[in-house]
Structures are given as structure tokens and as C-alpha cells.
Protein backbone atom coordinates (compact mmCIF):
# COMPACT_ATOMS: atom_id res chain seq x y z
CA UNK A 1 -30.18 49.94 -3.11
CA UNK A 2 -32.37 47.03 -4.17
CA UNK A 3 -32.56 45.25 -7.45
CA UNK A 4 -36.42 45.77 -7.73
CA UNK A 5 -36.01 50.06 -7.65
CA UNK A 6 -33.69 49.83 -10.84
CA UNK A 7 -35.62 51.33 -13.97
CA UNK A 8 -34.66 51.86 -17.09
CA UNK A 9 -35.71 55.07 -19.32
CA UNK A 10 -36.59 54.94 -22.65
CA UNK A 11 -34.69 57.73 -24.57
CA UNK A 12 -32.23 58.10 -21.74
CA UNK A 13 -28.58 56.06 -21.70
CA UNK A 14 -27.89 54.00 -18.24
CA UNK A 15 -29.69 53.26 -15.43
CA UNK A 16 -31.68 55.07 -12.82
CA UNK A 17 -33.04 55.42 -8.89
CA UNK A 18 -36.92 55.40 -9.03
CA UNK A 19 -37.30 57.58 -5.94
CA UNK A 20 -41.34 58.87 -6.17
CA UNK A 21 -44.29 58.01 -9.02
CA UNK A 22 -46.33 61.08 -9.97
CA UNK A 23 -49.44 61.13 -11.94
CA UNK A 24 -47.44 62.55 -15.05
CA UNK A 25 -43.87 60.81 -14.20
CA UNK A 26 -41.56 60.15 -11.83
CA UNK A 27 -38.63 61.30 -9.89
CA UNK A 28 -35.38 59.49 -10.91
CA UNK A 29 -31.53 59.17 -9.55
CA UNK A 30 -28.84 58.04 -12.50
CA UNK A 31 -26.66 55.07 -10.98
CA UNK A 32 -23.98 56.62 -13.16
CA UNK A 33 -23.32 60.34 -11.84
CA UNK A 34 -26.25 60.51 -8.87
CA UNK A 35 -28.02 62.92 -10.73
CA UNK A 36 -31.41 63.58 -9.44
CA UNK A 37 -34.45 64.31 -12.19
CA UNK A 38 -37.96 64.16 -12.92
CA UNK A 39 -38.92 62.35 -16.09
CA UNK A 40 -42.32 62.53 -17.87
CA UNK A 41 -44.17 59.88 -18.70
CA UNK A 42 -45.84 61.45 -21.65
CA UNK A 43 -42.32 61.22 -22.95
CA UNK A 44 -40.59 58.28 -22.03
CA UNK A 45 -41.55 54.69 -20.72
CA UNK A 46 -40.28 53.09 -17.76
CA UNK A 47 -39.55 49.73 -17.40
CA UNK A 48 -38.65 47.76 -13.97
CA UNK A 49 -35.31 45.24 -14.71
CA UNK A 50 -36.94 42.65 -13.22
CA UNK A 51 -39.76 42.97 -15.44
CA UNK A 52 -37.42 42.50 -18.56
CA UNK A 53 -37.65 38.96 -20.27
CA UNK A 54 -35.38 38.17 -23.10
CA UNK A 55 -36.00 35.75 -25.79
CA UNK A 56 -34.50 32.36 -25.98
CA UNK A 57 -34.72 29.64 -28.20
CA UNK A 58 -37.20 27.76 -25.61
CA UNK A 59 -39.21 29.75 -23.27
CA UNK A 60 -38.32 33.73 -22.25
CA UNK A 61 -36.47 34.02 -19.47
CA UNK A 62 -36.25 37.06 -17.12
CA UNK A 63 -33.28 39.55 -17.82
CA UNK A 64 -31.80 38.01 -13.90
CA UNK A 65 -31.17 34.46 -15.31
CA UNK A 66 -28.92 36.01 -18.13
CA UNK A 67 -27.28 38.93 -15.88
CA UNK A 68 -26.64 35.91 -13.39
CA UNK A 69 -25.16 34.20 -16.13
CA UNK A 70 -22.71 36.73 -16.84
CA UNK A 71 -21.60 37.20 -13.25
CA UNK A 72 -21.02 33.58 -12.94
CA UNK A 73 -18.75 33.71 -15.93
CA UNK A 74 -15.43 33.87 -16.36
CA UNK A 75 -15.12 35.32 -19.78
CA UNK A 76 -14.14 38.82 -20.25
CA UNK A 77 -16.88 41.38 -20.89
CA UNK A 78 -16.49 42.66 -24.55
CA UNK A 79 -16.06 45.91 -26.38
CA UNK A 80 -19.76 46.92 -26.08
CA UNK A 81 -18.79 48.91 -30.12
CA UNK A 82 -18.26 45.05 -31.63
CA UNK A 83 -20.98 43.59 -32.63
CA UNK A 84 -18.94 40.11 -33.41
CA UNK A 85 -17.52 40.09 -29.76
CA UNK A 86 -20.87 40.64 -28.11
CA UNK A 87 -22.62 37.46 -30.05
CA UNK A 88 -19.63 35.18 -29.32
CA UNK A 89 -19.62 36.56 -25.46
CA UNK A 90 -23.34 35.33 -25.27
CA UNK A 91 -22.99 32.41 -27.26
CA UNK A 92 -20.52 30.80 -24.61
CA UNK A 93 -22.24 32.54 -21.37
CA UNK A 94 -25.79 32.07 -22.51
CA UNK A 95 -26.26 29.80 -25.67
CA UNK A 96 -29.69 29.82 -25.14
CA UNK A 97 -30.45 33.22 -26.51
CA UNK A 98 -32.37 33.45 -29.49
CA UNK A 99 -30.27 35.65 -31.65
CA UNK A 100 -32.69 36.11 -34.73
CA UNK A 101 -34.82 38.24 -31.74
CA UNK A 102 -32.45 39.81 -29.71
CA UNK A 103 -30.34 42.13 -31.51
CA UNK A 104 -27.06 43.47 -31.30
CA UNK A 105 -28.36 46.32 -29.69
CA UNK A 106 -30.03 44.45 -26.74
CA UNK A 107 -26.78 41.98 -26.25
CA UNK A 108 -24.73 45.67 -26.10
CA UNK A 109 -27.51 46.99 -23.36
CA UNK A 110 -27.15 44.12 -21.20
CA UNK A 111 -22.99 44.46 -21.17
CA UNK A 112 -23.86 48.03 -20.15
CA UNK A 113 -26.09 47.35 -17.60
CA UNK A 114 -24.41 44.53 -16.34
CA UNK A 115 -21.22 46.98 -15.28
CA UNK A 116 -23.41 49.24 -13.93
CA UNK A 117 -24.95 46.95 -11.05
CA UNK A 118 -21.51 45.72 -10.20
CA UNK A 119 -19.87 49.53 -10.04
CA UNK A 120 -23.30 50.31 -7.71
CA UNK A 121 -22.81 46.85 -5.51
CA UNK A 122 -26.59 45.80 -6.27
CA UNK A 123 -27.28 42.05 -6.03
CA UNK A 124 -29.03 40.78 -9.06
CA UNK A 125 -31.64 38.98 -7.26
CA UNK A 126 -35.28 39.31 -7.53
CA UNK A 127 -38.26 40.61 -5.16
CA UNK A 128 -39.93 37.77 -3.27
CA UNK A 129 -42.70 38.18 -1.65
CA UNK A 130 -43.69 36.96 2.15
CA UNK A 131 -44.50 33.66 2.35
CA UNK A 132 -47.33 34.40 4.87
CA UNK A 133 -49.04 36.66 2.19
CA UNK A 134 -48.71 34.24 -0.41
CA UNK A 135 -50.66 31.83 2.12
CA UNK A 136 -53.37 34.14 2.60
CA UNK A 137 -54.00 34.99 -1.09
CA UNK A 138 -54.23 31.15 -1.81
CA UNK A 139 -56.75 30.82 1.53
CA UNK A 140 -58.76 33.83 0.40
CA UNK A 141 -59.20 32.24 -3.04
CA UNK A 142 -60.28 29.24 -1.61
CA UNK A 143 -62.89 30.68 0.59
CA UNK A 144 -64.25 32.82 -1.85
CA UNK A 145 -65.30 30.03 -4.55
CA UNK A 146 -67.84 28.46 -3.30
CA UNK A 147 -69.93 31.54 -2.25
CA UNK A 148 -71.56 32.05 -6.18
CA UNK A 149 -72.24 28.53 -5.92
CA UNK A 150 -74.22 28.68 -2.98
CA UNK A 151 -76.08 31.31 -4.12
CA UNK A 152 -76.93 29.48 -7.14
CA UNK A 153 -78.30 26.80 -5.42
CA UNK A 154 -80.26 28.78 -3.15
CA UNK A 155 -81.66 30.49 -6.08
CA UNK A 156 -82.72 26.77 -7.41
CA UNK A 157 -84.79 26.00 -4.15
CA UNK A 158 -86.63 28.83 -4.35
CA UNK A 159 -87.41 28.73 -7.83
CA UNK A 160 -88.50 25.02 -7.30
CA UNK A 161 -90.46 25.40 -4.57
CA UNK A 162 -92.43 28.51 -6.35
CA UNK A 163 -93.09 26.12 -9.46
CA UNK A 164 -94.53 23.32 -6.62
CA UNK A 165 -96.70 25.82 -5.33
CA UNK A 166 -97.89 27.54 -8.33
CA UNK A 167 -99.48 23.30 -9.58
CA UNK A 168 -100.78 22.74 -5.78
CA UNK A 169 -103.03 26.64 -5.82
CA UNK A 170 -104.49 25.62 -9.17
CA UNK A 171 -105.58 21.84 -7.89
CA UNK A 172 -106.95 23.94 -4.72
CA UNK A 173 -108.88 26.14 -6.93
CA UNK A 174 -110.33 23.30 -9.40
CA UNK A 175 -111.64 21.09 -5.97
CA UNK A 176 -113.37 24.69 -4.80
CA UNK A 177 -115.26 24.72 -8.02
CA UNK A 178 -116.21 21.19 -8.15
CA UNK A 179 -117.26 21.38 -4.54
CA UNK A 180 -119.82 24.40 -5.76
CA UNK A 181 -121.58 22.77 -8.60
CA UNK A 182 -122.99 19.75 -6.33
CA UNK A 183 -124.11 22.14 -3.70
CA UNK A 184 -125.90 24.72 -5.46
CA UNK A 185 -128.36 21.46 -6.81
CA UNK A 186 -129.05 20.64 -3.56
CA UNK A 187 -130.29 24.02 -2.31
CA UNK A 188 -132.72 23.54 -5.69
CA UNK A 189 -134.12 20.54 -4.45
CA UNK A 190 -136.19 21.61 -1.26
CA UNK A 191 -138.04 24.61 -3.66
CA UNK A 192 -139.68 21.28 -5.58
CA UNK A 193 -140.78 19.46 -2.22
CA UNK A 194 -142.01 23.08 -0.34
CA UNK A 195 -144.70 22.98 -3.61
CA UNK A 196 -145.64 19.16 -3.32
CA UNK A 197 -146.04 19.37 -0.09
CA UNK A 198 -149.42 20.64 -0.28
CA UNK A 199 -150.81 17.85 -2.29
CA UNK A 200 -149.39 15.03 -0.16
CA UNK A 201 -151.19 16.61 2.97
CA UNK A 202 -154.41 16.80 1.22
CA UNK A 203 -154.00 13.27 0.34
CA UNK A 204 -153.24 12.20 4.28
CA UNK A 205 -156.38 14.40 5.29
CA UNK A 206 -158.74 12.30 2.99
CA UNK A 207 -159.62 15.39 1.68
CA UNK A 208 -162.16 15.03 -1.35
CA UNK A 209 -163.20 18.28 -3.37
CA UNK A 210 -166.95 18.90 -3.13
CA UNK A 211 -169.47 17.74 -5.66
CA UNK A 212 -171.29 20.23 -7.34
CA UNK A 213 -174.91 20.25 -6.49
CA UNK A 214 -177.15 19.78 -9.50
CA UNK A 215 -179.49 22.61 -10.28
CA UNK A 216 -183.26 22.54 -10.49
CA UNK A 217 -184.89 22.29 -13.55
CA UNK A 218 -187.46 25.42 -13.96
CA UNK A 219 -191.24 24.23 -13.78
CA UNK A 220 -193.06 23.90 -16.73
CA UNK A 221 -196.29 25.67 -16.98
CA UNK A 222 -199.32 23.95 -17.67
């Protein structure tokens, strides 16, 4: 059995087997007398020992460092019932414990625990996971960074390009008007000559206007 498929049970003494996860609990084996259960989770909490960090008087350490400690030891296990033994076993295995935090209670779970791994022969190691898998996590990170920021910028060229051609329609439009004005004066200006024209070709002619005969005085009667 493997370090990382030891659970403990809230509620429930010892350790235990997680053999399946169901939606509303899971199917246990006690490392103590092989029993075989299902638990709910609506009733109890389940909590992976290598997921178990104790307090120290620096940072937490996980619940391995401290069970590694113990196996490394030479000192006797104590009476898991006396309180006094338990603190002066971890203050020479593992000084480092913060003792205001971790209770009596936790130092006398550990001592429990700790004979139960040894009477199952589990090593007390963690889970680590494939190198290779690590190394493609890190390269799919990497790749996937710089995709927003392309987007971005491609979203600034097109913005700036729409502002550029939004100044260059209205110049367009202003040169179409101006254009008009001078043109439509033109067309005026051969309507003035088409009238003059007349008078200029009577004057070429030599064209006079004819005098006005005078009229005849009526005889006077004698």
C-alpha cells in the first residue's frame, strides 16, 4: 500500500484504505482490523496524510517531515495517555513544533499513527509526480502567455488604422466640396456671354438702327 491512499476519518479512531470516491462518500479499509466500509461524507471529512501540515515555530511543515523524524529517532515512543511524556518525546525528536498550536491531542494522534504505518510496512514518503509532466505543464504555461498579448496588439492595429481612415474620408469629402463651388460659377458664366453676344455682332456688322422719317406737315388752306 502507498503512503498517498492513507486517509484519515474524522469521527473514526485509526487509519484507513481509501479504496473508491462516490458522490456522497467513499469506500474505506481500516489498517487496524481490514475492515471494509463505506463512509459518508455528509458525516465525516476526509483528509489525505500527506495533505496534513503541522505547525512549527517557523514555517508549517508537512505531517512526513515530523513522522520521518520519529522513525529516525531513537527515543522510545511514549504512553500515548501522558500528556507530559508526549511533549518531552517531541521536544527532543522535533523541537521545532509549536506547542501553543498543536495540542496534546495532535502530539497523541501522531504517536498513534506513527505505529500504525510501521505495523502496515508503509514507507512514509510522499507522491512525486513524473518529471516529464512537470516539463510539460511548465512548456504549456509558457506557450500559452503570450497568446492574450497578441491579441491585444492586433486589436491596437486595427483600431489605429480605423481612426487613420476615419481623418483621411473626411479630408476626401471637404476637397469634393471645394472642388464643386468653383465649378458650378463657371457653368454661370457662358449664360452672360450667350446674351452679349448679340450686341457685339451688331456692332461687327456696322449695323445702325434706322432713322425715323419725318412726317409731312398738313397743307394749310388758303
Amino acid at each position: 500500500m502507498e503512503y498517498n491512499k492513507v486517509i484519515a476519518v474524522t469521527g473514526l479512531p485509526g487509519l484507513y484504505e481509501l479504496l473508491s470516491s462516490k458522490a456522497d462518500g467513499a469506500i474505506v479499509r481500516a489498517l487496524d482490523d481490514k475492515t471494509t466500509r463505506f463512509v459518508s461524507s455528509r458525516i465525516h471529512n476526509f483528509s489525505h496524510l500527506e495533505s496534513i501540515e503541522v505547525y512549527t515555530v517557523r514555517d508549517n511543515v508537512n505531517l512526513v517531515d515530523v513522522l520521518k523524524a520519529m522513525e529516525a529517532s531513537s527515543e522510545k515512543l511514549p504512553d500515548d495517555k501522558d500528556n507530559a511524556a508526549l511533549k518531552s518525546y517531541f521536544g527532543k525528536v522535533y523541537p521545532d513544533l509549536d506547542f501553543d498550536r498543536v495540542y496534546s491531542s495532535d502530539l497523541k494522534k501522531m504517536v498513534k499513527w506513527f505505529s500504525v504505518l510501521k505495523a502496515n510496512d508503509i514507507e512514509i514518503k510522499l507522491s512525486e509526480a513524473p518529471e516529464e509532466e512537470a516539463e510539460e505543464a511548465e512548456v504549456e504555461v509558457v506557450e500559452e502567455k503570450p497568446a492574450p498579448k497578441k491579441k491585444a496588439a492586433e486589436k491596437a492595429e486595427t483600431t489605429a488604422k480605423k481612426s487613420e481612415e476615419k481623418p483621411a474620408a473626411k479630408k476626401e469629402a471637404k476637397a469634393e466640396v471645394e472642388e464643386e463651388k468653383p465649378k458650378a460659377k463657371k457653368s454661370a458664366a457662358p449664360k452672360s456671354e450667350e446674351k452679349a453676344a448679340p450686341k457685339k455682332k451688331a456692332e461687327k456688322a456696322g449695323e445702325e438702327p434706322a432713322a425715323e422719317k419725318p412726317k409731312k406737315a398738313p397743307a394749310k388752306k388758303k
